[in-house]
PDB file of N, CA and C in Angstrom:
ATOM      1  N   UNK A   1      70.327   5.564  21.132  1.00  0.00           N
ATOM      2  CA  UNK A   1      71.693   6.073  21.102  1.00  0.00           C
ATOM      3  C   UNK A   1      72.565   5.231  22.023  1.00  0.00           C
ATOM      4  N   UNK A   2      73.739   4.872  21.434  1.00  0.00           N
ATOM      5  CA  UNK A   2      74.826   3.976  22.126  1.00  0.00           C
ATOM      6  C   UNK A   2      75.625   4.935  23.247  1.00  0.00           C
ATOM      7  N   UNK A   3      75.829   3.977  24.476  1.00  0.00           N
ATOM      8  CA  UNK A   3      76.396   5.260  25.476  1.00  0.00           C
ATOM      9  C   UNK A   3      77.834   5.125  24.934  1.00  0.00           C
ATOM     10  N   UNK A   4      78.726   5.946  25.726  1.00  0.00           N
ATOM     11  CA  UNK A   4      80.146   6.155  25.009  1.00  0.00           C
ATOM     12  C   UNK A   4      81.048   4.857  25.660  1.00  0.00           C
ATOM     13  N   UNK A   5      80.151   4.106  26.379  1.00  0.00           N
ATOM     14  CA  UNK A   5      81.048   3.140  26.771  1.00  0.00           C
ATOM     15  C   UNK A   5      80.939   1.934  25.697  1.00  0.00           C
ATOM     16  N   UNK A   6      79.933   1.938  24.855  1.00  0.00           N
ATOM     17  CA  UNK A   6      79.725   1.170  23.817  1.00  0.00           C
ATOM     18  C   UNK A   6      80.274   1.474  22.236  1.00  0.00           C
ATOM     19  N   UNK A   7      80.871   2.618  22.684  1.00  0.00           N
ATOM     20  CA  UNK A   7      81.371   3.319  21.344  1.00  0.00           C
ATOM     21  C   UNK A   7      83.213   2.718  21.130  1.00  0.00           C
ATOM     22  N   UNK A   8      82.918   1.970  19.698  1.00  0.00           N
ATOM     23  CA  UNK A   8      84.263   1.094  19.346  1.00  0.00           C
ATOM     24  C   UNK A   8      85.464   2.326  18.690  1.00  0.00           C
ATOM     25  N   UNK A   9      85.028   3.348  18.450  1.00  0.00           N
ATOM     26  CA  UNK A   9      85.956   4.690  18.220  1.00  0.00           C
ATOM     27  C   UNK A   9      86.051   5.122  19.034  1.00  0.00           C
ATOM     28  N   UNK A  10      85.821   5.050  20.085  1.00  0.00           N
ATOM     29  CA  UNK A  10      86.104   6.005  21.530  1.00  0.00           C
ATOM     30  C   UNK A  10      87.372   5.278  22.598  1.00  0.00           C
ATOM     31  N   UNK A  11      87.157   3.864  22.645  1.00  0.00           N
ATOM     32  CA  UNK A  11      87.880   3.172  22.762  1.00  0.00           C
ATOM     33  C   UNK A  11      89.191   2.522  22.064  1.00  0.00           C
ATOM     34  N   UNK A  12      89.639   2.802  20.712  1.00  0.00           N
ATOM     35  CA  UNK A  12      89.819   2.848  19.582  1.00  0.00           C
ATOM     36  C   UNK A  12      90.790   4.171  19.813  1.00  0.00           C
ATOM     37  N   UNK A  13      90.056   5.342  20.387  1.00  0.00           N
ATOM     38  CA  UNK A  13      90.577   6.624  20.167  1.00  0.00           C
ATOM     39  C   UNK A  13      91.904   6.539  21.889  1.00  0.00           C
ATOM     40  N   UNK A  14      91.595   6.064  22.899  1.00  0.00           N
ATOM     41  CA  UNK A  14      91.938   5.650  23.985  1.00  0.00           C
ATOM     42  C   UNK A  14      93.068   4.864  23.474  1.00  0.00           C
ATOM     43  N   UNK A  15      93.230   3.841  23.045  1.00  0.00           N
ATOM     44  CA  UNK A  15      94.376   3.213  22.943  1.00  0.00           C
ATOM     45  C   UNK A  15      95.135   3.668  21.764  1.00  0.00           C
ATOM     46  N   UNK A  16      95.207   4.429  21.278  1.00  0.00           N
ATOM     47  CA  UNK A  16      96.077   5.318  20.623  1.00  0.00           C
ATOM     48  C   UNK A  16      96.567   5.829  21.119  1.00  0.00           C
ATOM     49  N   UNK A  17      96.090   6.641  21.742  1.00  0.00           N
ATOM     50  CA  UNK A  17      96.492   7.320  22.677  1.00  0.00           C
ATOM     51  C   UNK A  17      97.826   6.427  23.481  1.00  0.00           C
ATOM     52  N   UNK A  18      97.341   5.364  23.998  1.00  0.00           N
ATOM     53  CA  UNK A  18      98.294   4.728  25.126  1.00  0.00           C
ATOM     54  C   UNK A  18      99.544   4.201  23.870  1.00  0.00           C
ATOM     55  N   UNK A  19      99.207   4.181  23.008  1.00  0.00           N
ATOM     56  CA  UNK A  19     100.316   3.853  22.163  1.00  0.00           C
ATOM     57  C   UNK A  19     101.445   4.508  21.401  1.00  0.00           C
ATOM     58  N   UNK A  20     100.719   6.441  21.810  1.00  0.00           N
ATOM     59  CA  UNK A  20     101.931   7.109  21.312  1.00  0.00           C
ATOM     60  C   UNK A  20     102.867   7.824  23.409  1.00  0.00           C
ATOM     61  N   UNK A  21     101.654   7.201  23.847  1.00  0.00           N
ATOM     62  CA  UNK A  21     102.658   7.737  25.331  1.00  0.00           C
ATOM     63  C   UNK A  21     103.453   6.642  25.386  1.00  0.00           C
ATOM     64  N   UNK A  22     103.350   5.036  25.413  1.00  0.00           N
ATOM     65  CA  UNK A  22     104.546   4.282  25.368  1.00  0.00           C
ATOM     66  C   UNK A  22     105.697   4.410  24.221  1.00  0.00           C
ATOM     67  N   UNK A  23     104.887   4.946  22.720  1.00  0.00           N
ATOM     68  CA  UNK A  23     106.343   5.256  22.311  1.00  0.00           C
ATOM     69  C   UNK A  23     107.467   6.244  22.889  1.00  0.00           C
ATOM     70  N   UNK A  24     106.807   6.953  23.098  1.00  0.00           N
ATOM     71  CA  UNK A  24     107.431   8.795  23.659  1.00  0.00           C
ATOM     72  C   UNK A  24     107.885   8.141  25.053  1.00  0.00           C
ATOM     73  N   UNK A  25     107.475   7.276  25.984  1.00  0.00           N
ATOM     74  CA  UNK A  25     107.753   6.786  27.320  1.00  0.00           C
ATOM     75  C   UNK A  25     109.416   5.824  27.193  1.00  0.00           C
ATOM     76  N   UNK A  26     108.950   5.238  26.379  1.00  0.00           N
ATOM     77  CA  UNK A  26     110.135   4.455  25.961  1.00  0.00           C
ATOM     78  C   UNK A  26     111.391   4.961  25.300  1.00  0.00           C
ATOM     79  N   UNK A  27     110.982   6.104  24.124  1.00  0.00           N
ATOM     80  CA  UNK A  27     112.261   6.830  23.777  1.00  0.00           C
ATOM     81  C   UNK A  27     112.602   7.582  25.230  1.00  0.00           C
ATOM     82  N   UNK A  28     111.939   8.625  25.556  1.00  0.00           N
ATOM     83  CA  UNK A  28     112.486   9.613  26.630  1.00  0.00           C
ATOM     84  C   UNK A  28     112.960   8.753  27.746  1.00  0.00           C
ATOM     85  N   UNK A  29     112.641   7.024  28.191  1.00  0.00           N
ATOM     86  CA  UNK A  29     113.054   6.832  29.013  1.00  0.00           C
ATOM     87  C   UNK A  29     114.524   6.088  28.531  1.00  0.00           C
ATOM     88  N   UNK A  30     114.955   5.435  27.334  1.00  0.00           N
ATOM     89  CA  UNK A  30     116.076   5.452  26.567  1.00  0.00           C
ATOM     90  C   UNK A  30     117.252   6.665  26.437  1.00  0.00           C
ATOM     91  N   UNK A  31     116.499   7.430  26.765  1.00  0.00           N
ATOM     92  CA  UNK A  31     117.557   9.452  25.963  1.00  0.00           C
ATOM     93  C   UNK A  31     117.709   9.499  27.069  1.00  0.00           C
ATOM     94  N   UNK A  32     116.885   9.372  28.260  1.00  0.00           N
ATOM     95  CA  UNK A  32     116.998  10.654  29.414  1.00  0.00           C
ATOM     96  C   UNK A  32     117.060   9.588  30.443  1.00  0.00           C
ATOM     97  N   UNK A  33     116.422   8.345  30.722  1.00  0.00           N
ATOM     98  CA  UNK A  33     116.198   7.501  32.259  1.00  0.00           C
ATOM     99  C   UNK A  33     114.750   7.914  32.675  1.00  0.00           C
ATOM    100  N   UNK A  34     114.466   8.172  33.875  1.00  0.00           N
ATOM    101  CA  UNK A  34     113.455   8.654  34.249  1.00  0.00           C
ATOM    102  C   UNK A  34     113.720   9.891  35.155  1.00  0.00           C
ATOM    103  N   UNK A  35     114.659  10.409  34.389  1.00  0.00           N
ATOM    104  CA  UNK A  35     114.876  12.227  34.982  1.00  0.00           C
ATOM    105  C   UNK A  35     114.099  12.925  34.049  1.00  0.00           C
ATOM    106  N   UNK A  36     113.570  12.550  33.080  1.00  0.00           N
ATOM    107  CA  UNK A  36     112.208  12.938  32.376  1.00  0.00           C
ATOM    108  C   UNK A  36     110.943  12.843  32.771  1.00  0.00           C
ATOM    109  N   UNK A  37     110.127  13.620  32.934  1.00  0.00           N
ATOM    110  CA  UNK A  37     108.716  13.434  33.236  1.00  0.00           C
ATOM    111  C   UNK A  37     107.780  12.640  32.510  1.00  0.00           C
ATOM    112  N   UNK A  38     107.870  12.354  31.359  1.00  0.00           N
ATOM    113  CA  UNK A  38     107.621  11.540  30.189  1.00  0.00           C
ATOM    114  C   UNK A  38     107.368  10.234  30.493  1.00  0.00           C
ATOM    115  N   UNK A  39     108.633   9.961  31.019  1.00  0.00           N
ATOM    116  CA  UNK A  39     109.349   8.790  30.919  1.00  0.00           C
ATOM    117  C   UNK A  39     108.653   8.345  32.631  1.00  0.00           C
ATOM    118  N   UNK A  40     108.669   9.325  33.914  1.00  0.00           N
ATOM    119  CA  UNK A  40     107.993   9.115  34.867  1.00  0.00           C
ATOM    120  C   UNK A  40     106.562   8.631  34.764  1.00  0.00           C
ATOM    121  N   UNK A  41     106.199   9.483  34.026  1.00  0.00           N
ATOM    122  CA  UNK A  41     104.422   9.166  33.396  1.00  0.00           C
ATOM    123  C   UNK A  41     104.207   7.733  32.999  1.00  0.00           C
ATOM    124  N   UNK A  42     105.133   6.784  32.148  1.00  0.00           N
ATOM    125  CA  UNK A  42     105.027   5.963  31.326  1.00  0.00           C
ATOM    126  C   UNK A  42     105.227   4.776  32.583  1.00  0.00           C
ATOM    127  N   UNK A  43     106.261   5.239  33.491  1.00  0.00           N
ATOM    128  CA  UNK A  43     106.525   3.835  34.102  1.00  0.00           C
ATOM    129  C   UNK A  43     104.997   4.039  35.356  1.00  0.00           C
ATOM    130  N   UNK A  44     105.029   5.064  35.866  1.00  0.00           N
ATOM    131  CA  UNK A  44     103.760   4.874  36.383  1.00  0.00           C
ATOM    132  C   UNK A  44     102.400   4.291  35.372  1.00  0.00           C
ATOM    133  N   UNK A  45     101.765   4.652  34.618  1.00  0.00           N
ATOM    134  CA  UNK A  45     100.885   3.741  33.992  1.00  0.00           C
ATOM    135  C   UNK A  45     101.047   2.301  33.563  1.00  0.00           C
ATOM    136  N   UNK A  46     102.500   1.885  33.730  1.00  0.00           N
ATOM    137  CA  UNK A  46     102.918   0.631  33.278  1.00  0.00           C
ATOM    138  C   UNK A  46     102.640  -0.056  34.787  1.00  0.00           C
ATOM    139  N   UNK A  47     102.635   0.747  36.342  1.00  0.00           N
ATOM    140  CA  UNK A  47     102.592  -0.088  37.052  1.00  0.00           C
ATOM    141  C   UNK A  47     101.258  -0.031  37.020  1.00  0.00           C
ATOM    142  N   UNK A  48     100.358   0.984  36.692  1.00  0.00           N
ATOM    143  CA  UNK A  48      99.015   0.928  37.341  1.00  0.00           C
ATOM    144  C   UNK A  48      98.259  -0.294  36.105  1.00  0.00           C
ATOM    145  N   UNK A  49      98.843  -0.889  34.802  1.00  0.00           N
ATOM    146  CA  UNK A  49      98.680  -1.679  34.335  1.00  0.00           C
ATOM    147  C   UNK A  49      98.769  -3.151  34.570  1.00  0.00           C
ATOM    148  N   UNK A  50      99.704  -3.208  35.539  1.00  0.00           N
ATOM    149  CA  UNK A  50     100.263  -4.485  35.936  1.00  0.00           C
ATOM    150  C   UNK A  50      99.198  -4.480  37.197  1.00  0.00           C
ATOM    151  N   UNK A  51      98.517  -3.475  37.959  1.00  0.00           N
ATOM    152  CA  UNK A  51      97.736  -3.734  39.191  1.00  0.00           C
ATOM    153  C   UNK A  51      96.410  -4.500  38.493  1.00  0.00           C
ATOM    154  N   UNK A  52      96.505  -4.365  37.479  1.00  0.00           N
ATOM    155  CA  UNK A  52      94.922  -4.339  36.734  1.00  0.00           C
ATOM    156  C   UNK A  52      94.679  -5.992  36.323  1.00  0.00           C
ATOM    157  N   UNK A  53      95.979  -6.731  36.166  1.00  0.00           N
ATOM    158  CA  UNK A  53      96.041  -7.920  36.090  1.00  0.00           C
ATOM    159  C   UNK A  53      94.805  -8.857  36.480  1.00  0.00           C
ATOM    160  N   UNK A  54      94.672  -8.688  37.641  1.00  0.00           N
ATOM    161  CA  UNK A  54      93.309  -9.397  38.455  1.00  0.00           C
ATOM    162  C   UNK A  54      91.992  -9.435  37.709  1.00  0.00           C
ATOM    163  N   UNK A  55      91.647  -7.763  37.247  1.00  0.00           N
ATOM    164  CA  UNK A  55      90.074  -7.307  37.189  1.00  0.00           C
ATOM    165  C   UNK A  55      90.461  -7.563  35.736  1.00  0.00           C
ATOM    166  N   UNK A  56      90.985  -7.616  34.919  1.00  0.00           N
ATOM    167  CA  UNK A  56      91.642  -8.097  33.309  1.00  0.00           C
ATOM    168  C   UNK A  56      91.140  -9.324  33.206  1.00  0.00           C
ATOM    169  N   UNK A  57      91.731 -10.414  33.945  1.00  0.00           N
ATOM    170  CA  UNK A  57      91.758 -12.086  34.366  1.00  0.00           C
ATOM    171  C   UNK A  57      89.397 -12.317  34.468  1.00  0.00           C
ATOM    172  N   UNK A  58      89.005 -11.289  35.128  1.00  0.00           N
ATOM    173  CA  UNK A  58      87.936 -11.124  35.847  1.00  0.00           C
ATOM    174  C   UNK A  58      86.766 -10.955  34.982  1.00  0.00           C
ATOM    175  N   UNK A  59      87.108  -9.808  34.417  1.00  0.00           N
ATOM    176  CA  UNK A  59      86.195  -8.867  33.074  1.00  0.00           C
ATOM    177  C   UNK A  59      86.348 -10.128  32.134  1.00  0.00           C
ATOM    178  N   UNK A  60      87.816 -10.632  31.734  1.00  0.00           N
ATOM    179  CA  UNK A  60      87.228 -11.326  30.222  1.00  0.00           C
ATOM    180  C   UNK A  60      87.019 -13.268  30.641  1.00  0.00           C
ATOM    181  N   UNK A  61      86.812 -13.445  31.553  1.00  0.00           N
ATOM    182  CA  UNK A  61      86.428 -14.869  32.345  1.00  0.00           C
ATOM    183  C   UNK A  61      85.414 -15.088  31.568  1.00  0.00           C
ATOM    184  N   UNK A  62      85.507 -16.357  30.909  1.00  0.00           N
ATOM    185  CA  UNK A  62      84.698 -17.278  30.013  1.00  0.00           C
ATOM    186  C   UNK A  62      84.075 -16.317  28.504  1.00  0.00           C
ATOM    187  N   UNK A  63      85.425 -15.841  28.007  1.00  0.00           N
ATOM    188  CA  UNK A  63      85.107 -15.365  26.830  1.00  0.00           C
ATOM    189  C   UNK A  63      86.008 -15.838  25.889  1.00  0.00           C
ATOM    190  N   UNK A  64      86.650 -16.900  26.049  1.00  0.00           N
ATOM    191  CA  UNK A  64      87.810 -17.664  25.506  1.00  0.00           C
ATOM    192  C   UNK A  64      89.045 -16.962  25.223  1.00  0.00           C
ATOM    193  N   UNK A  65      89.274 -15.900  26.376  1.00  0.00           N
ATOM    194  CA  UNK A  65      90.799 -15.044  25.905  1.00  0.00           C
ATOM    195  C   UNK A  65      91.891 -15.970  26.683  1.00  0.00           C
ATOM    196  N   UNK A  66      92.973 -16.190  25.762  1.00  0.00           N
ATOM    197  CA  UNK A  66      94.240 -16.703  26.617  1.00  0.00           C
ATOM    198  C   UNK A  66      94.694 -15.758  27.466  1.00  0.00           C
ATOM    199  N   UNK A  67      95.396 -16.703  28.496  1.00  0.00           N
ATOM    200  CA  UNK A  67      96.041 -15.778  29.366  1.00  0.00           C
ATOM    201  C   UNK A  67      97.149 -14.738  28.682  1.00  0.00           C
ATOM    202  N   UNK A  68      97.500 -15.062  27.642  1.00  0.00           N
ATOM    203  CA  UNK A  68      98.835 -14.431  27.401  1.00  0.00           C
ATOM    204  C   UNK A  68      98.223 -13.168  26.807  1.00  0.00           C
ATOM    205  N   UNK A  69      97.243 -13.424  25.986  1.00  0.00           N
ATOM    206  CA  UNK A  69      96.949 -12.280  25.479  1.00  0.00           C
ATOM    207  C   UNK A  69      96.150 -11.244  26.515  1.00  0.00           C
ATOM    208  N   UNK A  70      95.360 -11.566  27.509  1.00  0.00           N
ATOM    209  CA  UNK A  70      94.773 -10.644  28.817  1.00  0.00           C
ATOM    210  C   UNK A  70      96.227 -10.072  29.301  1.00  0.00           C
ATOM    211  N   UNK A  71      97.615 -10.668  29.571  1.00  0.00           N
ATOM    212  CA  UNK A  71      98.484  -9.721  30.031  1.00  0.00           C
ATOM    213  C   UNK A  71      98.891  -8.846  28.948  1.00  0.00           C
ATOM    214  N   UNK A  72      99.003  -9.050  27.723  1.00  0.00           N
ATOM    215  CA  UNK A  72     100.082  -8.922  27.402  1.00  0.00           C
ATOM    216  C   UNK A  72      98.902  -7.271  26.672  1.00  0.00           C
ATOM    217  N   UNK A  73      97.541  -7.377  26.047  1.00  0.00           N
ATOM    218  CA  UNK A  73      97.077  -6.423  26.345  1.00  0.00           C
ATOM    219  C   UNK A  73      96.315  -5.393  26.827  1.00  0.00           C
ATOM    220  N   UNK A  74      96.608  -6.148  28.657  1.00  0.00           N
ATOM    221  CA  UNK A  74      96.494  -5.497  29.563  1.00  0.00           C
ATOM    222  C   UNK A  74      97.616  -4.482  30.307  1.00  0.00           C
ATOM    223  N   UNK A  75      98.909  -5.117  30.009  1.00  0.00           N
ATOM    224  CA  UNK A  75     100.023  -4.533  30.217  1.00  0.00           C
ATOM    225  C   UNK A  75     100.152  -2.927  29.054  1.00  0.00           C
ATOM    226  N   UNK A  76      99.838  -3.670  27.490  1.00  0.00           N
ATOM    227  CA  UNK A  76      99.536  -2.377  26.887  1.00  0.00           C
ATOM    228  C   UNK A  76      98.189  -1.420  27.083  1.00  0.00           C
ATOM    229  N   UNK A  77      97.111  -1.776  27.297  1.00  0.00           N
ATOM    230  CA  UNK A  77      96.273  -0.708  26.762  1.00  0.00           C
ATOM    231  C   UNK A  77      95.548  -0.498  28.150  1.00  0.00           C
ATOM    232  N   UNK A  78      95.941  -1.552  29.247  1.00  0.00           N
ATOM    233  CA  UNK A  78      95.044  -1.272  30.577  1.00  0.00           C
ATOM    234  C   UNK A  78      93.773  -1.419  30.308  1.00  0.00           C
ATOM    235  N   UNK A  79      92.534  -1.028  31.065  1.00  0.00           N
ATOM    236  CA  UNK A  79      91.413  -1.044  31.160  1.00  0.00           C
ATOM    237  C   UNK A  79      90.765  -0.645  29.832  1.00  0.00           C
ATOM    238  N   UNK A  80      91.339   0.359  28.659  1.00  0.00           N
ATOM    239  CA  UNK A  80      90.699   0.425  27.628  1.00  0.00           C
ATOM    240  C   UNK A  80      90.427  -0.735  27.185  1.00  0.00           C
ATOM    241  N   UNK A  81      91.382  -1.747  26.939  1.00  0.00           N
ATOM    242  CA  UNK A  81      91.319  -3.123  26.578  1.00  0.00           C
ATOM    243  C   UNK A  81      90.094  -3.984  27.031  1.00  0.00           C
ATOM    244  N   UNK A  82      90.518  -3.836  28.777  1.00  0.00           N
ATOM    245  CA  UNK A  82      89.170  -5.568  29.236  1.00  0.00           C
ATOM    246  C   UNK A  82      87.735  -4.884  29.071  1.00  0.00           C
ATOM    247  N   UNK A  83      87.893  -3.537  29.294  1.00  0.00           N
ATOM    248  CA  UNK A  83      86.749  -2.789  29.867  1.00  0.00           C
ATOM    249  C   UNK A  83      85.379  -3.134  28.712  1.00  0.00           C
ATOM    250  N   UNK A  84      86.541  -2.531  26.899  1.00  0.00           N
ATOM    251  CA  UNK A  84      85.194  -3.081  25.756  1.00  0.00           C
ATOM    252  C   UNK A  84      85.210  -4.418  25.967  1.00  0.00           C
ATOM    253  N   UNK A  85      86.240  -5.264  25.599  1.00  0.00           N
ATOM    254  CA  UNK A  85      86.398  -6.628  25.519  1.00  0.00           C
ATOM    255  C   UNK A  85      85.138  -7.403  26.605  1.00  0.00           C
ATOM    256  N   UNK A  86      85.104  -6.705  27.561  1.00  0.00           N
ATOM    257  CA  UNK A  86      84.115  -7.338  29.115  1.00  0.00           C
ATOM    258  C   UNK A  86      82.648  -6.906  28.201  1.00  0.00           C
ATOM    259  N   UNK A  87      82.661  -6.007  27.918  1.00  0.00           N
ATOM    260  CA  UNK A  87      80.945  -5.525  26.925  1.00  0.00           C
ATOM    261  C   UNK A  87      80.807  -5.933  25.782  1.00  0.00           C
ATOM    262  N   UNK A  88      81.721  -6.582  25.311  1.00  0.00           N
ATOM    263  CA  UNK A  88      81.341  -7.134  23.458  1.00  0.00           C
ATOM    264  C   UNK A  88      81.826  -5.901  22.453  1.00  0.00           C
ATOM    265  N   UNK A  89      82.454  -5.147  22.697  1.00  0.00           N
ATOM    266  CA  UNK A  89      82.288  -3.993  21.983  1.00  0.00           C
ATOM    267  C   UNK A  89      84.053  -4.136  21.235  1.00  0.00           C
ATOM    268  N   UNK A  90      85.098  -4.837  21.817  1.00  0.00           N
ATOM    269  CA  UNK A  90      86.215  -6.113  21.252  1.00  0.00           C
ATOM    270  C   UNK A  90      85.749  -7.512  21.424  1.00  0.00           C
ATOM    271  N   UNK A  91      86.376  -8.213  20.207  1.00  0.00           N
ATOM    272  CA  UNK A  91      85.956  -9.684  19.987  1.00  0.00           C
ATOM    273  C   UNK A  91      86.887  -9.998  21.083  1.00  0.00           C
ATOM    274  N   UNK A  92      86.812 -10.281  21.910  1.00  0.00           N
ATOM    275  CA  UNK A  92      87.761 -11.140  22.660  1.00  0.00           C
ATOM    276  C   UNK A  92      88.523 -11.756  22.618  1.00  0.00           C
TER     277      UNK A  92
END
């Protein structure tokens, strides 16, 4: 049995996720600013995405990912991203 860190629907199910809180982050922070909680939520995970930069750069080291693409979805999906990508479980 595959543990759940090897599971490509679980991870799969995770960045969906991060993809309907940046939509909803981005409208509510468009409608409202960040006098929305929504919209508070979204810019905080956007910074704790940008901290992740390093261990992103780290996890996918010598798996032939460009840099642009380690920020760009590291900035979107955070650690769901390098975390399979670092185990084989995304093609890199």
């Amino acid at each position: 049995m595959d543990s759940i860190a090897d599971n490509r629907r679980f991870w799969l199910a995770l960045n969906a996720i991060l993809l309907v809180l940046h939509g909803f982050g981005l409208y509510f922070y468009v409608t409202a600013g960040f006098a929305h909680p929504v919209a508070k939520l979204w810019a905080i995970v956007m910074m704790i995405h940008m901290l992740e930069f390093p261990l992103a750069f780290i996890a996918v080291q010598g798996r032939g990912v460009r840099w642009g693409t380690t920020i760009m979805a590291t900035l979107i999906f955070g650690f769901t991203w390098w975390v399979p990508a670092r185990r084989g479980v995304f093609h890199a």
